[in-house]
PDB file of N, CA and C in Angstrom:
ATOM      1  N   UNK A   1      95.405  48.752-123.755  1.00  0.00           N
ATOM      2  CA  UNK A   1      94.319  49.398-123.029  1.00  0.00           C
ATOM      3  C   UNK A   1      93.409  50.111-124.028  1.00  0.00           C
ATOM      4  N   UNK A   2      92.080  49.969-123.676  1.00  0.00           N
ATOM      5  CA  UNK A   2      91.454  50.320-124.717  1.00  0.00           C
ATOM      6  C   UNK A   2      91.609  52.211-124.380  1.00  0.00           C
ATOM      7  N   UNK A   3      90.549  53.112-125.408  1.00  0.00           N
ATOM      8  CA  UNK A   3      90.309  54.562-125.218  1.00  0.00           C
ATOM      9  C   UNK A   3      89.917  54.722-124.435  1.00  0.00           C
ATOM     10  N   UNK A   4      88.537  53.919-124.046  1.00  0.00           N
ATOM     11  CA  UNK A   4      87.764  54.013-122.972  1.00  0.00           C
ATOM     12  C   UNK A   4      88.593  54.143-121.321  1.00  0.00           C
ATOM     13  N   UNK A   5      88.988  53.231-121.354  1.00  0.00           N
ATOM     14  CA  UNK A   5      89.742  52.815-120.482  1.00  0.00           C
ATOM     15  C   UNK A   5      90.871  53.647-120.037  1.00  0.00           C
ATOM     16  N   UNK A   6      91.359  54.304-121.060  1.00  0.00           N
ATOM     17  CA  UNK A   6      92.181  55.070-120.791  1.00  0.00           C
ATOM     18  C   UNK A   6      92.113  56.547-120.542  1.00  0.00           C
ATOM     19  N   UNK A   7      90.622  56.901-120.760  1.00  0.00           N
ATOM     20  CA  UNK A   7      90.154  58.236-120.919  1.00  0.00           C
ATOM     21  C   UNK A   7      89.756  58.573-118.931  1.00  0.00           C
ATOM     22  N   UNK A   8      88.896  56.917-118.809  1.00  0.00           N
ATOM     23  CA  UNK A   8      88.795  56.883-117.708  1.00  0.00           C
ATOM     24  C   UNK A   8      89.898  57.034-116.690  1.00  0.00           C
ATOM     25  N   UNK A   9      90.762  56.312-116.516  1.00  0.00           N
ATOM     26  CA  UNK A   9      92.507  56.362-116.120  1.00  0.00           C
ATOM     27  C   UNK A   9      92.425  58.131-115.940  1.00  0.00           C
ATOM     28  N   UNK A  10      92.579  58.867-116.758  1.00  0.00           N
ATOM     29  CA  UNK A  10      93.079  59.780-117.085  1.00  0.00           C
ATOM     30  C   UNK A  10      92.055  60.706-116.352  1.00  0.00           C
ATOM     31  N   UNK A  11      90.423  60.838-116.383  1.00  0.00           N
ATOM     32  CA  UNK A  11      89.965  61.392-115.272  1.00  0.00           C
ATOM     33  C   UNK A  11      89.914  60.836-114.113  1.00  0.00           C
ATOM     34  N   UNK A  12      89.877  59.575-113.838  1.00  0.00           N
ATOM     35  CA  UNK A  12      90.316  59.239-111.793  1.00  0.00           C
ATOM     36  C   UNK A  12      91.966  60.188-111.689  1.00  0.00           C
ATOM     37  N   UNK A  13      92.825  60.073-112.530  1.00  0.00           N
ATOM     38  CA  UNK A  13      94.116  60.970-112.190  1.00  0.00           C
ATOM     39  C   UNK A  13      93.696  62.721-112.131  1.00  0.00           C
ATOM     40  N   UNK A  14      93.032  63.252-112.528  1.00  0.00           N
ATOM     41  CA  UNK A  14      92.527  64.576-112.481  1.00  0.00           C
ATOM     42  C   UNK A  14      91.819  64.480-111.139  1.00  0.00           C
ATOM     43  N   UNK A  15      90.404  63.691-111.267  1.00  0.00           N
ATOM     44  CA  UNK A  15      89.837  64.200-109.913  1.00  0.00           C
ATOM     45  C   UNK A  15      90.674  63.364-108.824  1.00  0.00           C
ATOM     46  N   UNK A  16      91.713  62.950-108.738  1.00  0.00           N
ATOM     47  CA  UNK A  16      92.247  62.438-107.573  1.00  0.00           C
ATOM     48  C   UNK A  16      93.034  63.612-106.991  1.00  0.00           C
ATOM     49  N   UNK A  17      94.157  64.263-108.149  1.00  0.00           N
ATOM     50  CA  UNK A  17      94.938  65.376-108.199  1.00  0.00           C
ATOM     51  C   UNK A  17      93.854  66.683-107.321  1.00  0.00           C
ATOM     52  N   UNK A  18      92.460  66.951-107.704  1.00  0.00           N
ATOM     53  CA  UNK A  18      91.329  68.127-107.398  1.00  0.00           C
ATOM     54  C   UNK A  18      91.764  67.482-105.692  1.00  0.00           C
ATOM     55  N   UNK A  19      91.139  66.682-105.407  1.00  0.00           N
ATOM     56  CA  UNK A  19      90.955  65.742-104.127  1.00  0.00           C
ATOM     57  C   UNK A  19      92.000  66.154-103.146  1.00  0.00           C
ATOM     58  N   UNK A  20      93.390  66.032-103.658  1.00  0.00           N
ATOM     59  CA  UNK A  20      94.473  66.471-103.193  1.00  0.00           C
ATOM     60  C   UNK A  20      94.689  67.957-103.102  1.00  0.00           C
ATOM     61  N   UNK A  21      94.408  68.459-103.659  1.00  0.00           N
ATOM     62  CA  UNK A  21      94.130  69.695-103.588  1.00  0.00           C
ATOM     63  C   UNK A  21      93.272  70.461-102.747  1.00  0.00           C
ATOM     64  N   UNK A  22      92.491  69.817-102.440  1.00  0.00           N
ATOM     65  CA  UNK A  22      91.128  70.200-101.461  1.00  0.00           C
ATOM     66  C   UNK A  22      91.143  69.852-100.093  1.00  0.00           C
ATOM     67  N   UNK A  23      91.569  68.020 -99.774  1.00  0.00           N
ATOM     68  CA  UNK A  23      92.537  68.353 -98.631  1.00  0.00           C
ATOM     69  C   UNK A  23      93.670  69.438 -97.947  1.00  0.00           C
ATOM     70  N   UNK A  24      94.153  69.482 -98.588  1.00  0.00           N
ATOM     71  CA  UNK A  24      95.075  70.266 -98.281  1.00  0.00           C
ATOM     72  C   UNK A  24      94.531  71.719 -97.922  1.00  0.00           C
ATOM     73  N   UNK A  25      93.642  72.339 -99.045  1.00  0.00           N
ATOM     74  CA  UNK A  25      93.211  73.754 -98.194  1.00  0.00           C
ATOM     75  C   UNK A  25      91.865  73.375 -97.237  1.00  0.00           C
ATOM     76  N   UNK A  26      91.690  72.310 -97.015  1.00  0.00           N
ATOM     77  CA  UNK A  26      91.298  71.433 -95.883  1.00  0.00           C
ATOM     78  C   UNK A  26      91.738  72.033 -94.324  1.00  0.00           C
ATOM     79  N   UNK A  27      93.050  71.215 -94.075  1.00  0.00           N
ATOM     80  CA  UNK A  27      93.648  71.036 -93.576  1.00  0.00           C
ATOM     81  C   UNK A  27      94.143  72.776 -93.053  1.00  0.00           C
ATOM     82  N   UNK A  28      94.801  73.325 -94.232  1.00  0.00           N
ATOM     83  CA  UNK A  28      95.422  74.861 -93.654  1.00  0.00           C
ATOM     84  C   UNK A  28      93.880  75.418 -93.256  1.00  0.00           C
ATOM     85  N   UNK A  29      92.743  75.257 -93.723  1.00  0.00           N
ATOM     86  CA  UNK A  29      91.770  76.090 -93.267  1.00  0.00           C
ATOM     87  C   UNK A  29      91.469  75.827 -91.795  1.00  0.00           C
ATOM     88  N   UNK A  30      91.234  74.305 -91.792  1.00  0.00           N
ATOM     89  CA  UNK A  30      91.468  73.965 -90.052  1.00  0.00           C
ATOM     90  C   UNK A  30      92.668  74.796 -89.390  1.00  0.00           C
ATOM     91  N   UNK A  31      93.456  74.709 -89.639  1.00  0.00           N
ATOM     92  CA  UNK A  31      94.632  75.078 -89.410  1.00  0.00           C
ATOM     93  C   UNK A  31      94.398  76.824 -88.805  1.00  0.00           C
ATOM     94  N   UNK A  32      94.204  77.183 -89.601  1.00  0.00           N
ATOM     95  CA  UNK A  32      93.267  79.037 -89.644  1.00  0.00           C
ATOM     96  C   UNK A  32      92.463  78.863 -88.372  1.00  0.00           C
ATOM     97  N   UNK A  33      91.895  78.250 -88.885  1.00  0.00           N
ATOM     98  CA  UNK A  33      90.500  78.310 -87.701  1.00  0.00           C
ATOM     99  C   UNK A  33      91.046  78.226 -86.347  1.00  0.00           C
ATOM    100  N   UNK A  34      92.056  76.849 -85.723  1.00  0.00           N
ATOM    101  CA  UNK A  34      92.161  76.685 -84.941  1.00  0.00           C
ATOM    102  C   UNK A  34      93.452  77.632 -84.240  1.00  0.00           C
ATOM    103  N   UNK A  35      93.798  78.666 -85.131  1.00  0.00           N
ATOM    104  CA  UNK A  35      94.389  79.873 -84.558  1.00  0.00           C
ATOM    105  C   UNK A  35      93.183  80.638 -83.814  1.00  0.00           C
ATOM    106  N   UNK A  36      92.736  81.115 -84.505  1.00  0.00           N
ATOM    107  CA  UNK A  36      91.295  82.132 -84.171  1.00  0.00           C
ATOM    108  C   UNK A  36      90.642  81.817 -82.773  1.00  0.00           C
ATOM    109  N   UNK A  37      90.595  80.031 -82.592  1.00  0.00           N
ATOM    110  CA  UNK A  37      89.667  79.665 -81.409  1.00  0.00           C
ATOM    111  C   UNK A  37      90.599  79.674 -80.553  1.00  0.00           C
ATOM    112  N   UNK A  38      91.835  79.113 -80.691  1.00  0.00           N
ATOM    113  CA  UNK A  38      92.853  79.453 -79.236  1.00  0.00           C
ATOM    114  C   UNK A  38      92.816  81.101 -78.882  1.00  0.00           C
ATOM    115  N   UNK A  39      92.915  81.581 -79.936  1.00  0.00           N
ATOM    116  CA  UNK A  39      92.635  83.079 -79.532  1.00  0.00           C
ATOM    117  C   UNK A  39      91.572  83.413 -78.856  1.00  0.00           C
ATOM    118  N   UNK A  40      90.752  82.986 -79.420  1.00  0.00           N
ATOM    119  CA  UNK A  40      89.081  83.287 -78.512  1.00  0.00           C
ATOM    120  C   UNK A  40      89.212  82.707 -76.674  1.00  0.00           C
ATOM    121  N   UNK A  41      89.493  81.372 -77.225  1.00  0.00           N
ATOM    122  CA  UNK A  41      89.914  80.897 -75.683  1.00  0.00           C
ATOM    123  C   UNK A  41      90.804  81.688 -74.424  1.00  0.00           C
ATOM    124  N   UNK A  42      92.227  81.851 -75.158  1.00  0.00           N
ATOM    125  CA  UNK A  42      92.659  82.909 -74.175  1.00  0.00           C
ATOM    126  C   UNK A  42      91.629  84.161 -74.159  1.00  0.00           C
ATOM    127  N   UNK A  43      90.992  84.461 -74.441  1.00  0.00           N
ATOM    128  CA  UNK A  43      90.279  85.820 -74.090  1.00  0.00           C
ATOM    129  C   UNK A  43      89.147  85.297 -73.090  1.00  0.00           C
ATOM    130  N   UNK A  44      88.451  84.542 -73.432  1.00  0.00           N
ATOM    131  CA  UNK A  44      87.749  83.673 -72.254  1.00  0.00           C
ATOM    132  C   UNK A  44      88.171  83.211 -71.372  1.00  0.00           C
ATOM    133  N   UNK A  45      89.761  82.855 -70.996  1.00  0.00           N
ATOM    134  CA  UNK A  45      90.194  82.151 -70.075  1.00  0.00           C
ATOM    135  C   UNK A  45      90.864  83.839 -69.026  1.00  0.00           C
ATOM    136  N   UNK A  46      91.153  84.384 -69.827  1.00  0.00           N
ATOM    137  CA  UNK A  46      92.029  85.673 -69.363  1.00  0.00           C
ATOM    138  C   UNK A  46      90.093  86.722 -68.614  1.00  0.00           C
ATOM    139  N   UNK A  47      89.338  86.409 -69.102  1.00  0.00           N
ATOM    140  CA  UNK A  47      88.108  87.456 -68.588  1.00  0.00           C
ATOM    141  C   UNK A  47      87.323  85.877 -67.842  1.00  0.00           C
ATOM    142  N   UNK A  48      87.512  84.939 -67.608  1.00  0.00           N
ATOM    143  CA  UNK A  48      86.520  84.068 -66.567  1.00  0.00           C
ATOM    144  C   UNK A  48      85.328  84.429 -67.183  1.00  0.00           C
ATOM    145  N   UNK A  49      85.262  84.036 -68.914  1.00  0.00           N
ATOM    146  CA  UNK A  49      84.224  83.919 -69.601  1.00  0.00           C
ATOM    147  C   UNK A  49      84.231  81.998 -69.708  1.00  0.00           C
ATOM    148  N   UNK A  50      82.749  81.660 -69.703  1.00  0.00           N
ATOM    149  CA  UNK A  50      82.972  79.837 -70.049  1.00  0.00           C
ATOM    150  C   UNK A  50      83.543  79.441 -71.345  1.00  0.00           C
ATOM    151  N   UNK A  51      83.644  78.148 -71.103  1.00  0.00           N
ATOM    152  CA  UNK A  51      84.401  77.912 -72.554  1.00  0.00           C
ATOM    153  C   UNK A  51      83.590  77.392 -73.428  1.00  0.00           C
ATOM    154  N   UNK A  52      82.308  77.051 -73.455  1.00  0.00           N
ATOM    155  CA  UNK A  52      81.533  77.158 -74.184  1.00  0.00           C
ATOM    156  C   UNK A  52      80.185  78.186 -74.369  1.00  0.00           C
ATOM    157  N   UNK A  53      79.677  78.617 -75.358  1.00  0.00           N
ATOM    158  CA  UNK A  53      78.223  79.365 -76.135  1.00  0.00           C
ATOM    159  C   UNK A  53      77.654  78.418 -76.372  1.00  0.00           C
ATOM    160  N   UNK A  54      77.070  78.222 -75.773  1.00  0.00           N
ATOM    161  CA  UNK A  54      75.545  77.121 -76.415  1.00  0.00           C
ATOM    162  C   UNK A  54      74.540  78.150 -77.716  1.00  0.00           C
ATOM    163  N   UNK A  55      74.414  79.379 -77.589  1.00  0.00           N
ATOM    164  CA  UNK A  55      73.542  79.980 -77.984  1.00  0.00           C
ATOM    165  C   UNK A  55      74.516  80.497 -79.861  1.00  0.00           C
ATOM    166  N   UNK A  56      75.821  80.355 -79.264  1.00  0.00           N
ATOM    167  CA  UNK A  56      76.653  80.817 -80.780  1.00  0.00           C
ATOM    168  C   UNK A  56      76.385  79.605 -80.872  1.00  0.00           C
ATOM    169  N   UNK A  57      76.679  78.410 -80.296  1.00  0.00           N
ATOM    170  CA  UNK A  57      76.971  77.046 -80.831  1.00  0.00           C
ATOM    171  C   UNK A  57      75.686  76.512 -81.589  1.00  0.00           C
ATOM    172  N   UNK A  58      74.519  76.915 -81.363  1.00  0.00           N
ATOM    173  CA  UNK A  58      73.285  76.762 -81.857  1.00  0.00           C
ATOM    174  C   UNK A  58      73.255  77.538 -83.486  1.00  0.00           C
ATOM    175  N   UNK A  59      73.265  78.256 -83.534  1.00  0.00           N
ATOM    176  CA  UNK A  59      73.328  79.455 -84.061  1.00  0.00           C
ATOM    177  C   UNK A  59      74.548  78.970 -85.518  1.00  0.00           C
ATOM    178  N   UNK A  60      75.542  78.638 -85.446  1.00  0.00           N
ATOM    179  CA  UNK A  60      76.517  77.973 -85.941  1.00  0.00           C
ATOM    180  C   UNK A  60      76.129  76.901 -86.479  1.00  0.00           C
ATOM    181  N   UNK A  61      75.307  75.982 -85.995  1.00  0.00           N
ATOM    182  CA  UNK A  61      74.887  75.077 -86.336  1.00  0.00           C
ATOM    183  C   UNK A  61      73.714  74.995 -87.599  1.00  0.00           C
ATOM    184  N   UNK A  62      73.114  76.073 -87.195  1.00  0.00           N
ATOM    185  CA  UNK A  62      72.042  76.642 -88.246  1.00  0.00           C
ATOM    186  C   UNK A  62      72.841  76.859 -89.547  1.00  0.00           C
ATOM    187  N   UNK A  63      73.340  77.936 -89.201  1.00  0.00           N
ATOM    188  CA  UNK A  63      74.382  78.512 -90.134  1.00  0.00           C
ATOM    189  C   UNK A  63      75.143  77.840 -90.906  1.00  0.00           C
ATOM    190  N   UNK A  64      75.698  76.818 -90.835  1.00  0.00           N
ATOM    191  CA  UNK A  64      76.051  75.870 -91.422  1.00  0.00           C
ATOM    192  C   UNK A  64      75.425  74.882 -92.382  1.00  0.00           C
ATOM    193  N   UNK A  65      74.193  74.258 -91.622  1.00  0.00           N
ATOM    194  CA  UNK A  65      73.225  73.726 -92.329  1.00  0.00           C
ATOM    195  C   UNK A  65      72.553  74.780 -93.553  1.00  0.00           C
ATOM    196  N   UNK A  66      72.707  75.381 -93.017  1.00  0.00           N
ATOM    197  CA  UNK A  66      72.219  76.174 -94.322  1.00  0.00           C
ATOM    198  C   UNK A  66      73.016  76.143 -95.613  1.00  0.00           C
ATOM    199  N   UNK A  67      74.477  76.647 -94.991  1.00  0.00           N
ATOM    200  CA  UNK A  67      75.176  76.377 -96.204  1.00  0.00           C
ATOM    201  C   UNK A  67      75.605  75.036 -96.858  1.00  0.00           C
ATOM    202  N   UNK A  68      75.140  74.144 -96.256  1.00  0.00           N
ATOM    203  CA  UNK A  68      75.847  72.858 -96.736  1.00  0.00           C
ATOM    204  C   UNK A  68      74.182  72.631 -97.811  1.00  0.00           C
ATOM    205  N   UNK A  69      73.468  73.043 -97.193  1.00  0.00           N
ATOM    206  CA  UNK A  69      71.888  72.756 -98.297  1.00  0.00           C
ATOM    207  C   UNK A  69      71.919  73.896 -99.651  1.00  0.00           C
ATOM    208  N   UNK A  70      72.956  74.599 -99.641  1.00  0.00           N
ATOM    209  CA  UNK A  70      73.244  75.454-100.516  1.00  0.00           C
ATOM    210  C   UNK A  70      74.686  75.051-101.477  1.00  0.00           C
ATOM    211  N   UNK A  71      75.444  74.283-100.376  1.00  0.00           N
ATOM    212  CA  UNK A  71      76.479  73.613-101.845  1.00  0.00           C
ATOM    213  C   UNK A  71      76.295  72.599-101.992  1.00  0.00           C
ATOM    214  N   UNK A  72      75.389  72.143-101.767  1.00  0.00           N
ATOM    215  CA  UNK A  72      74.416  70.589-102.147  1.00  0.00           C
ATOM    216  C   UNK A  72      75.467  69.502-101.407  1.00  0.00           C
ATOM    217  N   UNK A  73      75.430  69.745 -99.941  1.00  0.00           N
ATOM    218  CA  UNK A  73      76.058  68.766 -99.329  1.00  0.00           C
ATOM    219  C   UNK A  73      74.831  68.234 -98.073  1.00  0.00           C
ATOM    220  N   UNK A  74      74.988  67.135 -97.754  1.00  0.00           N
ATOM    221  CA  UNK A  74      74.532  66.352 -96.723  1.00  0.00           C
ATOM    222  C   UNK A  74      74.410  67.127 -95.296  1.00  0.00           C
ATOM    223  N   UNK A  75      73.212  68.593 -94.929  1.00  0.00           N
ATOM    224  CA  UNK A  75      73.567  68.630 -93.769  1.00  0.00           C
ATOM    225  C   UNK A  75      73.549  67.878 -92.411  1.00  0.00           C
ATOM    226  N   UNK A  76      73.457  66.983 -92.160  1.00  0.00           N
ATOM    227  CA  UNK A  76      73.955  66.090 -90.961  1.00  0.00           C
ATOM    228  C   UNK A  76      74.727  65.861 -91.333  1.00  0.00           C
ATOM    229  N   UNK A  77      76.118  65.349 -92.604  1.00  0.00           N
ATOM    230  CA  UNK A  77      77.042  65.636 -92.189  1.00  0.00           C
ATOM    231  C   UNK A  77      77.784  66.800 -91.909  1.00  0.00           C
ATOM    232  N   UNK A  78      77.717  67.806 -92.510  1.00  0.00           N
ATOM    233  CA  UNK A  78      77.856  69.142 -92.062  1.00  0.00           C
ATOM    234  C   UNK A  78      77.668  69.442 -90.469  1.00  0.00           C
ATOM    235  N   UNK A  79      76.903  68.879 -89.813  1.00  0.00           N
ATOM    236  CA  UNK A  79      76.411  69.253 -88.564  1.00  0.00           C
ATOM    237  C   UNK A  79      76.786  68.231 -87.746  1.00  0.00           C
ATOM    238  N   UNK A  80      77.507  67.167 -88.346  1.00  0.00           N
ATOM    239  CA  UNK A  80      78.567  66.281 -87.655  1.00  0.00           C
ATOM    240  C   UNK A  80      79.855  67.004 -87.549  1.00  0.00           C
ATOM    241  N   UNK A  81      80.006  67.685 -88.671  1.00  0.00           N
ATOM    242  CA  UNK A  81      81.704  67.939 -88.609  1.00  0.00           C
ATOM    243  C   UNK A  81      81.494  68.820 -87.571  1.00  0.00           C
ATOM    244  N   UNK A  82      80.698  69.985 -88.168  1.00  0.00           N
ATOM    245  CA  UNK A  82      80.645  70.895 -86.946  1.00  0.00           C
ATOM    246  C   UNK A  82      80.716  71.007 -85.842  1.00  0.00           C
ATOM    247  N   UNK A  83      79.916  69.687 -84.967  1.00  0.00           N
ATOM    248  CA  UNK A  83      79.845  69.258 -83.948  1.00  0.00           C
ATOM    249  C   UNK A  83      80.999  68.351 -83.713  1.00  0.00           C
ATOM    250  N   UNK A  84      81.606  68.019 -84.453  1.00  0.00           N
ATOM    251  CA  UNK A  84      83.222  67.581 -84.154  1.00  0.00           C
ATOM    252  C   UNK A  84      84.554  68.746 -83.490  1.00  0.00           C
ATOM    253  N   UNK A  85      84.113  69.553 -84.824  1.00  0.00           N
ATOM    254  CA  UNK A  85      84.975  70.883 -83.932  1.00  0.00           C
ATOM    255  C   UNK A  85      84.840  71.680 -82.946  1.00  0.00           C
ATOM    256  N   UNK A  86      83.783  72.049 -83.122  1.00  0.00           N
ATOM    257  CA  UNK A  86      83.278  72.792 -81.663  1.00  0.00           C
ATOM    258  C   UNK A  86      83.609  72.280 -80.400  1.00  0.00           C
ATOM    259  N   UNK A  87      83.416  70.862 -80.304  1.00  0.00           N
ATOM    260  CA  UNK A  87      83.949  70.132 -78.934  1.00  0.00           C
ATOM    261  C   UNK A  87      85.656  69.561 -79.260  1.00  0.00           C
ATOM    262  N   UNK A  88      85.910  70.167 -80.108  1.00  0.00           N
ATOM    263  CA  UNK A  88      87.611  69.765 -80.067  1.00  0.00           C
ATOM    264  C   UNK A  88      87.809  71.676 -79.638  1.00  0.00           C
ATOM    265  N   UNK A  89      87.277  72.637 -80.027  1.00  0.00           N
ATOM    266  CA  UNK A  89      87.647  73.951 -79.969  1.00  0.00           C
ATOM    267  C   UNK A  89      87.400  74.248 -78.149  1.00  0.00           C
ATOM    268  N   UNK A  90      85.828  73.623 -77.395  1.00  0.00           N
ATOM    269  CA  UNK A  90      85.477  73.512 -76.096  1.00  0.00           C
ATOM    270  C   UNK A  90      87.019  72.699 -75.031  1.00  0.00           C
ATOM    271  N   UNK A  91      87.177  71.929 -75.821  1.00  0.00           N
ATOM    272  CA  UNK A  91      88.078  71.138 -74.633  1.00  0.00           C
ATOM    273  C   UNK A  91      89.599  71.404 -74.875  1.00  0.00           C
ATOM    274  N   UNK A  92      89.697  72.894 -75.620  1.00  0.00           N
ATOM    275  CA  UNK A  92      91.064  73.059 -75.870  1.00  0.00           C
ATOM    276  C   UNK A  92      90.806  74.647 -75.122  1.00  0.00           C
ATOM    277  N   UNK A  93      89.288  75.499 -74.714  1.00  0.00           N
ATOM    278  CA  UNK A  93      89.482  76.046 -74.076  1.00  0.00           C
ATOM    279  C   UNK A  93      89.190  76.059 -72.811  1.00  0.00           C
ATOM    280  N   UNK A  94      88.583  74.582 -72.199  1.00  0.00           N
ATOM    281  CA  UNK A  94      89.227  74.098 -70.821  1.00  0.00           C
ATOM    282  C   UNK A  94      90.187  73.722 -70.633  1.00  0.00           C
ATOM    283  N   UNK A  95      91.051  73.234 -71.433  1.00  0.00           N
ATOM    284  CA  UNK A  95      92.566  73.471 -70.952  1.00  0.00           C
ATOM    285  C   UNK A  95      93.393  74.261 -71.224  1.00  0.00           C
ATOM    286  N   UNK A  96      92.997  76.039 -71.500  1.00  0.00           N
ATOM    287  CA  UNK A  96      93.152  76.881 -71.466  1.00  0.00           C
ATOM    288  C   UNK A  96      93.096  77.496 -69.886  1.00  0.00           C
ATOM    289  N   UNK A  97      91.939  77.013 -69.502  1.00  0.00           N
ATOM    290  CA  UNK A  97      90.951  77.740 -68.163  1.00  0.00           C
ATOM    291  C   UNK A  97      92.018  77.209 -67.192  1.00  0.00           C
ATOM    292  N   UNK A  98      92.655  75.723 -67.259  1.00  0.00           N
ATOM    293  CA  UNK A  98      93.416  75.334 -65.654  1.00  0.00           C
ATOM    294  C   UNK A  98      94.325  75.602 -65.355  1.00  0.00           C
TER     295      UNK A  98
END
């Protein structure tokens, strides 16, 4: 194998190792989060508050985009994920509500 070749080898094994690493506090950060929103939910479900904010959910959405144009990421995807969780966080506090 040439140097080249092997230098390369040797950073795909580093940034694969970073990668793995980042999933993972990925994952526990979801993990975090989706403590916090069941929490929120029972408090909405316990006061016959709705289970969704359109106006936080807006608002969030901003907020986000912003930061993803600040760590030089793609906001629509940012504002996909977002909009991924929010309606996984909504339909976990309607089935909180029944």
């Amino acid at each position: 194998m040439s140097d080249a070749v092997t230098r390369a080898a040797a950073l795909l094994k580093d940034h694969r190792e970073s990668i793995d690493r980042l999933d993972a506090i990925l994952v526990y950060t979801l993990g975090e989060r989706f403590k916090h929103t069941q929490a929120v939910g029972k408090l909405k479900a316990d006061h016959d508050l709705p289970p969704s904010d359109p106006t936080r959910e807006a608002a969030q959405i901003e907020r986000l985009e912003d930061l993803a144009k600040r760590a030089d990421l793609d906001p629509d995807f940012a504002k996909k994920f977002l909009g991924f969780i929010i309606a996984e966080v909504i339909q976990h506090h309607k089935k909180q509500q029944s």
